[in-house]
Structures are given as C-alpha cells and as structure tokens.
C-alpha atoms as a PDB file:
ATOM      1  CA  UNK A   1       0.000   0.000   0.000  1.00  0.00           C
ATOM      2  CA  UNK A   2       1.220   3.309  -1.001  1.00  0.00           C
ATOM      3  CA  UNK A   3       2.249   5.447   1.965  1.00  0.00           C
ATOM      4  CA  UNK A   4       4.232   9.015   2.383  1.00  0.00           C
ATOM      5  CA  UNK A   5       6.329   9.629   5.882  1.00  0.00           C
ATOM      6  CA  UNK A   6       7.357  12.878   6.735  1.00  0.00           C
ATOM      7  CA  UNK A   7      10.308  14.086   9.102  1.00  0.00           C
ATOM      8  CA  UNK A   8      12.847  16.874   9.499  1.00  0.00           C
ATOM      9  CA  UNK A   9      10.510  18.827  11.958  1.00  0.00           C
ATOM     10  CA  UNK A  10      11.554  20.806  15.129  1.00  0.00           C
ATOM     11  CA  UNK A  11      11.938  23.659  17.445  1.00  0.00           C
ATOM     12  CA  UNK A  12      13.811  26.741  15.738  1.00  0.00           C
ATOM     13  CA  UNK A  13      13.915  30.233  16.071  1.00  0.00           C
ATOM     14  CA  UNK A  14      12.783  32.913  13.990  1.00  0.00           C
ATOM     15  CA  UNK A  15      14.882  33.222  10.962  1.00  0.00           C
ATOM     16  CA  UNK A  16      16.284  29.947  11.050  1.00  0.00           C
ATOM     17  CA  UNK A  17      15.903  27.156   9.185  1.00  0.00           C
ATOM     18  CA  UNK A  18      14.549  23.436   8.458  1.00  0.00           C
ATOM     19  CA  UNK A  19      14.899  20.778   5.820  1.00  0.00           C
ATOM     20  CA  UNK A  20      11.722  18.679   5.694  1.00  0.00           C
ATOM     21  CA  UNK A  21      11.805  15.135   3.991  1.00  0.00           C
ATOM     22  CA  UNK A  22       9.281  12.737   2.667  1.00  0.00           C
ATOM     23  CA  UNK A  23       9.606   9.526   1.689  1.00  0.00           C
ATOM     24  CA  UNK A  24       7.183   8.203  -0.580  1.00  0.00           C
ATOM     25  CA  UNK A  25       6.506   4.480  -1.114  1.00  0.00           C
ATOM     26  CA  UNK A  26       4.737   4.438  -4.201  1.00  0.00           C
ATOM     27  CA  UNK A  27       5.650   2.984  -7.876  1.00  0.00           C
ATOM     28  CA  UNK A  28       4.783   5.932 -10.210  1.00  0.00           C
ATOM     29  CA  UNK A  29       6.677   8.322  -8.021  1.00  0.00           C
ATOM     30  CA  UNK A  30       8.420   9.694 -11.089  1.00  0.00           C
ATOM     31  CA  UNK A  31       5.164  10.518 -12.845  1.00  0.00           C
ATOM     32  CA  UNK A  32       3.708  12.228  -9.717  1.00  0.00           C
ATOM     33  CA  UNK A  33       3.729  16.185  -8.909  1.00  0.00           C
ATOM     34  CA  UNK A  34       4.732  15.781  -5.489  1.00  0.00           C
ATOM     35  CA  UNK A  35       3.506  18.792  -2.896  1.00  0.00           C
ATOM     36  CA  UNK A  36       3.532  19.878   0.551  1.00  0.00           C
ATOM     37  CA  UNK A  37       1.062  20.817   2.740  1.00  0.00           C
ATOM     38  CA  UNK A  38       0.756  22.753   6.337  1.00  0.00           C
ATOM     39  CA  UNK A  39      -2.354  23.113   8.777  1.00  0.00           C
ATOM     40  CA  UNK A  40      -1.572  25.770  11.472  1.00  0.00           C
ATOM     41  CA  UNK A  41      -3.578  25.198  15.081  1.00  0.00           C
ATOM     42  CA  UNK A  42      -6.868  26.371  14.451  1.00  0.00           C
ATOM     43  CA  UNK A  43      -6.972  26.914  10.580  1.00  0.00           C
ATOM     44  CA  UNK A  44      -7.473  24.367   7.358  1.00  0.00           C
ATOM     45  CA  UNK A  45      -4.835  22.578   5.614  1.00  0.00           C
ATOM     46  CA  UNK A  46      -3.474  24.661   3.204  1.00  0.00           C
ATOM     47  CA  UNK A  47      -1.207  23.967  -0.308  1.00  0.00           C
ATOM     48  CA  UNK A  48       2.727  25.149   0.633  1.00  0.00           C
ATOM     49  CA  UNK A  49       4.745  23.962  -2.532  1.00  0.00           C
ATOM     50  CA  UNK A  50       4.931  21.292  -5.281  1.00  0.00           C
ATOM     51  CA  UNK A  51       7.213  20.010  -7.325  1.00  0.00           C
ATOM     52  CA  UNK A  52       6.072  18.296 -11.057  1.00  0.00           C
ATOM     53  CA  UNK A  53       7.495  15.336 -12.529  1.00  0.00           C
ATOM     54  CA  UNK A  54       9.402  17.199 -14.753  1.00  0.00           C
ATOM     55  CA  UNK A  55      10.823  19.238 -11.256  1.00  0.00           C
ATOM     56  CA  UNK A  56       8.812  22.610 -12.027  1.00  0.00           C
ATOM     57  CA  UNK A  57       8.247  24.079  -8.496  1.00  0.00           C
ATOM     58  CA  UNK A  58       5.661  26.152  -7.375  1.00  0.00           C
ATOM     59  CA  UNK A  59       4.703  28.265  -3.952  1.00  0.00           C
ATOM     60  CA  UNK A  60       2.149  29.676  -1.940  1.00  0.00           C
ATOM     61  CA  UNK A  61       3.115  33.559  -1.727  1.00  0.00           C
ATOM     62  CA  UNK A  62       3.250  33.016   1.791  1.00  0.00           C
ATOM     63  CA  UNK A  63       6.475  31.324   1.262  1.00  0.00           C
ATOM     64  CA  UNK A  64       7.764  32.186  -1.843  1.00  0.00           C
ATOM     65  CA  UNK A  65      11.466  33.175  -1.736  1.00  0.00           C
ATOM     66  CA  UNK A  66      12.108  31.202   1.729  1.00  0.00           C
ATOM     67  CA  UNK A  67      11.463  27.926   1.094  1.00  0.00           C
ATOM     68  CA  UNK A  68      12.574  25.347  -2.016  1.00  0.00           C
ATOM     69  CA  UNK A  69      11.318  22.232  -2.951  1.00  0.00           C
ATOM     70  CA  UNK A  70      13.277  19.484  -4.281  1.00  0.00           C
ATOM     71  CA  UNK A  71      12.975  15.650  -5.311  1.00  0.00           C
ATOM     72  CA  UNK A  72      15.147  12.572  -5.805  1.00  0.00           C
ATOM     73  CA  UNK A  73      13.674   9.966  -7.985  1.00  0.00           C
ATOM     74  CA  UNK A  74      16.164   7.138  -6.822  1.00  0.00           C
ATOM     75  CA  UNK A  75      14.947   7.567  -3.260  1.00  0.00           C
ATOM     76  CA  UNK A  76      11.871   8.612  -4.144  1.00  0.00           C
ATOM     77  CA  UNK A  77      11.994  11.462  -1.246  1.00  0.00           C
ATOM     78  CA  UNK A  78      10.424  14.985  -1.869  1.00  0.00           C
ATOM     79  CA  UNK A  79      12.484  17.831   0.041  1.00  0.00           C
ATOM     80  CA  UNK A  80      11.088  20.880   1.227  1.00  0.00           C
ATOM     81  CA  UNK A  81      14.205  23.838   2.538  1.00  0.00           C
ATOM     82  CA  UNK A  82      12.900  26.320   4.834  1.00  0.00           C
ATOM     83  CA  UNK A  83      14.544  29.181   5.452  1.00  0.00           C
ATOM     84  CA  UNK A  84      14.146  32.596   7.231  1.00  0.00           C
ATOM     85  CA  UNK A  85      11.580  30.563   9.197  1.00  0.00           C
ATOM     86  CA  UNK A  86       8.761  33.342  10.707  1.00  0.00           C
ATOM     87  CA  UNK A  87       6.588  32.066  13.491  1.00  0.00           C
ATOM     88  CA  UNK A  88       3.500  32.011  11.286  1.00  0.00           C
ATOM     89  CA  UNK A  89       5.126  29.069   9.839  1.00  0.00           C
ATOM     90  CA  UNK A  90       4.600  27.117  12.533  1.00  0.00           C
ATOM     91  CA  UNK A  91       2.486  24.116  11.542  1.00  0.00           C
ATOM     92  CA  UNK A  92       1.937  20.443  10.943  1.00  0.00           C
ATOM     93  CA  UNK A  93       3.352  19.762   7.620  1.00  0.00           C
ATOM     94  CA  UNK A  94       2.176  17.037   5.202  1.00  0.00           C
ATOM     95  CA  UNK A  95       3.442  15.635   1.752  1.00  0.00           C
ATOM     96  CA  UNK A  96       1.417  13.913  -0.546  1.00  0.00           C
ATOM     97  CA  UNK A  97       0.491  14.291  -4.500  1.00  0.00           C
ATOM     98  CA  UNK A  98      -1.222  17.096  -6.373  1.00  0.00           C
ATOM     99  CA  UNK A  99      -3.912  16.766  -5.972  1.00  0.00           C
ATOM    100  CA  UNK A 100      -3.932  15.473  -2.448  1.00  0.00           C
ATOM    101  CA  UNK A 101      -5.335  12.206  -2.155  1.00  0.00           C
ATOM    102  CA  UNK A 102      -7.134  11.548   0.993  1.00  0.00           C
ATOM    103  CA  UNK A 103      -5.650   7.936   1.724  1.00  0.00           C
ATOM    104  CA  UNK A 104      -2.199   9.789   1.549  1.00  0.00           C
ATOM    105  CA  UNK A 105      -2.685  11.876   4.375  1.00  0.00           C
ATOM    106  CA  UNK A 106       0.093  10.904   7.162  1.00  0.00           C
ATOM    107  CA  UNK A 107       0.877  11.621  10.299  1.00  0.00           C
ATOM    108  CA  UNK A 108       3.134  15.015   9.369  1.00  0.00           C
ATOM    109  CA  UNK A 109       5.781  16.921  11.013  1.00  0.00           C
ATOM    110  CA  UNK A 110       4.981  19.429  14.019  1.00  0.00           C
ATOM    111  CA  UNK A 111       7.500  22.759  12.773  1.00  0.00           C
ATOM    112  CA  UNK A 112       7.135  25.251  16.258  1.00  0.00           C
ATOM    113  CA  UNK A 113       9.232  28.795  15.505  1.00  0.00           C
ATOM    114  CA  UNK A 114       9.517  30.391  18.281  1.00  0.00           C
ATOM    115  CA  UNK A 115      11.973  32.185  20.226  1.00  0.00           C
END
C-alpha cells in the first residue's frame, strides 16, 4: 500500500531554518507532482509547494522566496528547505500528490518557531 512519511521537523527560532523530507513508497513516483502541505492550530490545511514530474516548483506567496522544494527519484523522497523561518510558519506539515489524495494523508511533522 502506497504510503508518504514525513520528518525533518523541530523547534527553531525565527529566521532559522529546516529541511523537511518525505519519503514516498509508491511505484509511479516519477510521474507524480509531489507537494507539501501545512495546517496551522486552528486553521485548514493549506497547499505550501509542489514540485512536477518534470521538477517545475511552485509556492504559496506566503512562502515564496524562503522555502525550495526538491525531489530525488532514486529515493523517491520529496524535500522541502525552509529558510528565514517566521513564526506564522509554525504548523503540521504534510506531503502527498497534487492533488492530495485523501488515503495519503500521514501523520506530518509538528515545525514550532519560536523564540
């Protein structure tokens, strides 16, 4: 069964930064636009960045220009760099496809930025 596992989350300070990682256990993984996803306490899941098959990246404006999304097909892991973290980052962030697909849904990575 196809399953996505998130990790790289943590405690950092304002303007610091995080690499996120996903791991994706699925056979098409090449043919897959790949995204990442973030639900802050209190609000909805919201799109963060995605990644095509052919590795054209897109943000949320929220993010744009801090954080960069990468993908390896031989490990079939989707990367998400954050950088010049703000503490309205702070979230639960998810991977899965574009567009998500409900039985995709993991358990996700607590980020906290704080100081």
């Amino acid at each position: 069964q196809a399953q996505l596992v998130e990790s790289g989350g943590g405690l950092v300070q304002p303007g610091g930064s995080l690499r996120l990682s996903c791991a994706a256990s699925i056979s098409n993984f090449d043919s897959l636009t790949m995204g990442w996803y973030r639900q802050a306490p209190g609000k909805e899941r919201e799109w963060v960045s995605s990644a095509s098959a052919r590795g054209i990246a897109m943000y949320a404006d929220s993010v744009k220009g801090r954080f960069t999304i990468s993908r390896r097909s031989a490990q079939k892991t989707t990367y998400l760099q954050m950088n010049s973290l703000i503490p309205d980052d702070t979230a639960v962030y998810y991977c899965n496809v574009v567009p998500a697909v409900s039985q995709y849904w993991g358990q996700g990575t607590q980020v906290t930025v704080s100081s």
